[in-house]
Protein backbone atom coordinates (compact mmCIF):
# COMPACT_ATOMS: atom_id res chain seq x y z
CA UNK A 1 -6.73 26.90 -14.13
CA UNK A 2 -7.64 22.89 -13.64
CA UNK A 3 -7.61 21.05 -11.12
CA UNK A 4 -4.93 17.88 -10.69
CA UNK A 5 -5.68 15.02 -8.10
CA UNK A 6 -3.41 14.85 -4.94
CA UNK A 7 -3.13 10.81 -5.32
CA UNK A 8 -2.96 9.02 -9.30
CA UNK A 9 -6.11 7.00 -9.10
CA UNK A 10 -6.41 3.29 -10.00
CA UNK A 11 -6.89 4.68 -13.95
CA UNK A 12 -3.03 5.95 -14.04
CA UNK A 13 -2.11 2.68 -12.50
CA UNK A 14 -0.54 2.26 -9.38
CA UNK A 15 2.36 3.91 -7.96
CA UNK A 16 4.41 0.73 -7.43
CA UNK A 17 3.85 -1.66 -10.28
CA UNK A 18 2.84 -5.06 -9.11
CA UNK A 19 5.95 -7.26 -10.49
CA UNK A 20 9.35 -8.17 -9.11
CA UNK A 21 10.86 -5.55 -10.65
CA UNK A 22 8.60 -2.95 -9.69
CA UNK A 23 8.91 -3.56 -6.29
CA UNK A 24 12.71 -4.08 -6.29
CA UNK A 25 12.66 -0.71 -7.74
CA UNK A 26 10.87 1.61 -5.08
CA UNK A 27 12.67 -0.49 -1.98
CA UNK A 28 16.22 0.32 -0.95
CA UNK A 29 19.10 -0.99 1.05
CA UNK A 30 17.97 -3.71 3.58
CA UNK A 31 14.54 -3.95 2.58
CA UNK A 32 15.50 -4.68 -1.15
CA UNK A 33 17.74 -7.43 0.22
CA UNK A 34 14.70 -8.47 2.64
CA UNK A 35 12.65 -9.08 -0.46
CA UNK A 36 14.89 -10.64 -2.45
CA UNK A 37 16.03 -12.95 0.52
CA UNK A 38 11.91 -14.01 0.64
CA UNK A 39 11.29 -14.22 -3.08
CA UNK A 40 14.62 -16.46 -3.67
CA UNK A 41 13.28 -18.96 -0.77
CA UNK A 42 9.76 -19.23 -2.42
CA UNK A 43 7.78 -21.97 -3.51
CA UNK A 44 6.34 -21.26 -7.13
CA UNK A 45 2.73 -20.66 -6.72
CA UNK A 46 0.65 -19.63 -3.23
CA UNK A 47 4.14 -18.79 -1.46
CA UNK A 48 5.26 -16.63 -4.43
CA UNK A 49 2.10 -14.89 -4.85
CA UNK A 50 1.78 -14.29 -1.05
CA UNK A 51 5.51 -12.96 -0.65
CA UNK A 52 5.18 -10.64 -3.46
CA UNK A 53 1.82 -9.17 -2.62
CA UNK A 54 2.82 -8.57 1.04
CA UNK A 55 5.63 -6.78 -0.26
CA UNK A 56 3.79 -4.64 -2.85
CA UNK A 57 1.59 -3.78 0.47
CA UNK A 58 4.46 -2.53 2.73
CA UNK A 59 6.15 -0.99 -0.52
CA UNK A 60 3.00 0.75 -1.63
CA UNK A 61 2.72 1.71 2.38
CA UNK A 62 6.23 3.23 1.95
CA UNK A 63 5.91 5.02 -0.87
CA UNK A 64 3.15 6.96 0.29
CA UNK A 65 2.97 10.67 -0.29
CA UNK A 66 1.19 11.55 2.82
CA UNK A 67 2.80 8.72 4.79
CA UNK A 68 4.69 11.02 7.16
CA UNK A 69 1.89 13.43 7.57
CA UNK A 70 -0.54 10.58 8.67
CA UNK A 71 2.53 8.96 11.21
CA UNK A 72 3.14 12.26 12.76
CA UNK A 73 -0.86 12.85 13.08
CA UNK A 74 -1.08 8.74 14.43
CA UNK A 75 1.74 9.56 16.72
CA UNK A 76 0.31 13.15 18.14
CA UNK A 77 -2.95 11.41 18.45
CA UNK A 78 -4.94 13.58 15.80
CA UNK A 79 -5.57 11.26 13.01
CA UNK A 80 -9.06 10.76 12.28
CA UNK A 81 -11.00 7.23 13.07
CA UNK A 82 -14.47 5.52 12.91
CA UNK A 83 -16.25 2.92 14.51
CA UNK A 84 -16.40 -0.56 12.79
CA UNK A 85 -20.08 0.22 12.59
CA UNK A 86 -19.75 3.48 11.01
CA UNK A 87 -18.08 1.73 8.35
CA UNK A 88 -20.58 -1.00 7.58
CA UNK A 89 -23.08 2.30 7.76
CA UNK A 90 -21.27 3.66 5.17
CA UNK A 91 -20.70 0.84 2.69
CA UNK A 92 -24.80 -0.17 3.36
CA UNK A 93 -25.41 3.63 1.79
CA UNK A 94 -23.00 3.01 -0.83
CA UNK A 95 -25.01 0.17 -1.78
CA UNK A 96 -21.56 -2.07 -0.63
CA UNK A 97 -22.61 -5.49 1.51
């Protein structure tokens, strides 16, 4: 028996690859039209770059395997959370400033 990881890691790539098409791919119905309304009324450069990575974000968000596990637990109130300065605790250990 082996074990298999719940989530690919960043070695197997990511779920949603980082291009137009990629992205296009995993969105459907009025978000794919969303996107494609925002990346036709871009600016080549900054304004490109920042339309597609916010949409890699939400699509990435979307495509989720444990996204409607972690809503429902959001929305009853039982997801975990931390302090800001738990975090900064935890990145100091790791060595991460």
């Amino acid at each position: 028996m082996s074990a298999q990881p719940v989530h690919s890691g960043p070695a197997d790539g990511p779920r949603v690859p980082r291009t137009i098409g990629g992205i296009s791919s995993a969105l459907r119905g009025s978000r794919r039209a969303q996107f494609f309304a925002e990346l036709l009324e871009a600016q080549q450069g900054p304004e490109l770059d920042g339309v597609l990575n916010a949409w890699w974000g939400r699509t990435m968000l979307d495509t989720d395997p444990d996204r409607d596990r972690i809503r429902a637990a959001a929305e009853a109130g039982t997801l975990p959370t931390t302090t800001m300065d738990e975090v900064l605790r935890r990145r100091q250990e790791h060595g991460v400033q």
